[in-house]
N, C-alpha and C. Protein backbone atom coordinates (compact mmCIF):
# COMPACT_ATOMS: atom_id res chain seq x y z
N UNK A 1 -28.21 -7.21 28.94
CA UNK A 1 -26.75 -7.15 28.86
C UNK A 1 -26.19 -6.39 30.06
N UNK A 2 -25.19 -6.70 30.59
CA UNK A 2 -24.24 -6.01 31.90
C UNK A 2 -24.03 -4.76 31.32
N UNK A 3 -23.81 -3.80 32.10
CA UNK A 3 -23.48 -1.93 31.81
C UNK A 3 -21.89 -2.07 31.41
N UNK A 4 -21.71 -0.95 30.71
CA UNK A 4 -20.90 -0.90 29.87
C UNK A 4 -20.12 -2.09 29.25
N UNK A 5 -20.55 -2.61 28.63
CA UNK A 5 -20.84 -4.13 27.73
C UNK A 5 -20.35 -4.12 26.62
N UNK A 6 -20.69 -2.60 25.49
CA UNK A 6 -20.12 -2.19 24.18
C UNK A 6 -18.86 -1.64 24.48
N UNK A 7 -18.46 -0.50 25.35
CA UNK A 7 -17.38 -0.21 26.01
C UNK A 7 -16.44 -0.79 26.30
N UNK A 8 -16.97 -1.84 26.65
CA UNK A 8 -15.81 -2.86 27.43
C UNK A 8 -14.73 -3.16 26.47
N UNK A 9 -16.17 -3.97 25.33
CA UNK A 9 -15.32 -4.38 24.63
C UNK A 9 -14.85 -3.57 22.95
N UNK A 10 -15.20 -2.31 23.10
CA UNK A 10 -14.13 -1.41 22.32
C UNK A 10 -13.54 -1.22 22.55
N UNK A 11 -12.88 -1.00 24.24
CA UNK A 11 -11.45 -0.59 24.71
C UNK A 11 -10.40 -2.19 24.47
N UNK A 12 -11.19 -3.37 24.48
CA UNK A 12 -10.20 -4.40 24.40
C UNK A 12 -10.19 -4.58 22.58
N UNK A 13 -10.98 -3.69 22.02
CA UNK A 13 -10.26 -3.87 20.86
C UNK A 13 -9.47 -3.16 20.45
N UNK A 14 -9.67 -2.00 20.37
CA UNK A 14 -8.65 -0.72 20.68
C UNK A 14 -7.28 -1.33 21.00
N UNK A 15 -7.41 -2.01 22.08
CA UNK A 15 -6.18 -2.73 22.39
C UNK A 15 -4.95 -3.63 21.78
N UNK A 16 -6.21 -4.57 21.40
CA UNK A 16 -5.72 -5.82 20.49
C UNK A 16 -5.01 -5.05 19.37
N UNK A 17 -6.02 -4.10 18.54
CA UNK A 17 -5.17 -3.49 17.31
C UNK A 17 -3.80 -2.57 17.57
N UNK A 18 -3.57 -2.22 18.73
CA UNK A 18 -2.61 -1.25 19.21
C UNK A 18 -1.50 -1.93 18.77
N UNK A 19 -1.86 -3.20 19.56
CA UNK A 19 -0.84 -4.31 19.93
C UNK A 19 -0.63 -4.61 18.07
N UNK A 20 -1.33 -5.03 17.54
CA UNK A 20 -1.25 -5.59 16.18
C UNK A 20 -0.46 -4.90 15.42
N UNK A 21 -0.75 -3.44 15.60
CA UNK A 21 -0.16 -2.58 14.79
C UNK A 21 1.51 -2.53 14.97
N UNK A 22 1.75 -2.24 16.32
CA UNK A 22 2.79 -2.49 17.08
C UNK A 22 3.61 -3.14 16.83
N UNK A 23 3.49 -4.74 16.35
CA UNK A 23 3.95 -5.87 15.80
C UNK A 23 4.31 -5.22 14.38
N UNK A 24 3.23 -4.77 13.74
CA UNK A 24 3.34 -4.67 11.93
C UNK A 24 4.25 -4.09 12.01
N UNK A 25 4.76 -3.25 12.38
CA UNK A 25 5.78 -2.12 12.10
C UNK A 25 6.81 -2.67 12.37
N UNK A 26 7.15 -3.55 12.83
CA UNK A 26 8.35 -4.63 13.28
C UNK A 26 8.79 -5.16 12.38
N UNK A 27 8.33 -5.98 11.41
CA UNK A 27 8.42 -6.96 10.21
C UNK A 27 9.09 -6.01 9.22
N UNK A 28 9.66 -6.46 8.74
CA UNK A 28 10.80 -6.42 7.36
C UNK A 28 9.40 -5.96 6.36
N UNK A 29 9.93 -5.14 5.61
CA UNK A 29 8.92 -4.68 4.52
C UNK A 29 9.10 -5.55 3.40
N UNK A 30 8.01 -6.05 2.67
CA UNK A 30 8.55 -7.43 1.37
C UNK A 30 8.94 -6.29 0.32
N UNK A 31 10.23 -6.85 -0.48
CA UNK A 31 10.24 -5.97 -1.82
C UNK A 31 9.35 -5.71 -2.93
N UNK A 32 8.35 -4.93 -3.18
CA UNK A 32 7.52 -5.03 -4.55
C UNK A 32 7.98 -5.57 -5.79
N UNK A 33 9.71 -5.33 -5.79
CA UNK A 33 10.49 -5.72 -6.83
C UNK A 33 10.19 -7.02 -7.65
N UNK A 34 10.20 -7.99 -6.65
CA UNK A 34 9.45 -9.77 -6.31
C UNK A 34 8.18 -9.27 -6.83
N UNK A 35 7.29 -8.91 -6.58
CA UNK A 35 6.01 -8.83 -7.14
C UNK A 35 6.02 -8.75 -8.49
N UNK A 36 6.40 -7.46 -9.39
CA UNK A 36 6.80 -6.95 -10.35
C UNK A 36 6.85 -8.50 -11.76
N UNK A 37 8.23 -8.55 -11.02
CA UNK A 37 9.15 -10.07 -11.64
C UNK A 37 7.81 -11.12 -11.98
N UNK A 38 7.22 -11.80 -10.67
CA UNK A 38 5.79 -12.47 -11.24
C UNK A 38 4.86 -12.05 -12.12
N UNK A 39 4.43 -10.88 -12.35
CA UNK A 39 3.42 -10.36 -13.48
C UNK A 39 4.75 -10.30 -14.35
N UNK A 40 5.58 -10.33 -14.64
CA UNK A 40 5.78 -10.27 -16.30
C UNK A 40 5.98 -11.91 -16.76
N UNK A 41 6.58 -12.79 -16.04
CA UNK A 41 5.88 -13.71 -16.95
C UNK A 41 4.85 -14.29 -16.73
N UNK A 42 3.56 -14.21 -16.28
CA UNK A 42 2.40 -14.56 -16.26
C UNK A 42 1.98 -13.81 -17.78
N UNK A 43 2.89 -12.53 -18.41
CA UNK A 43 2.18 -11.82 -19.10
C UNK A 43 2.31 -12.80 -20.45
């Protein structure tokens, strides 16, 4: 394998998730409220 090979690619994951996370925090939070509502009449 080429030198620093594991490295490499922990810093490009490191990355990717930065980025991912980055995004998540962006998005509208869903209401649990909606959740809730489905379990009672399934019950």
């Amino acid at each position: 394998m080429a030198d620093n090979f594991l490295e490499r690619h922990r810093r490009d994951y490191e990355e990717r998730k930065m980025t991912w996370l980055r995004k998540k925090k962006h998005l509208p939070k869903k209401n649990l409220h909606h959740i809730e509502k489905d379990n009672e009449y399934d019950s």
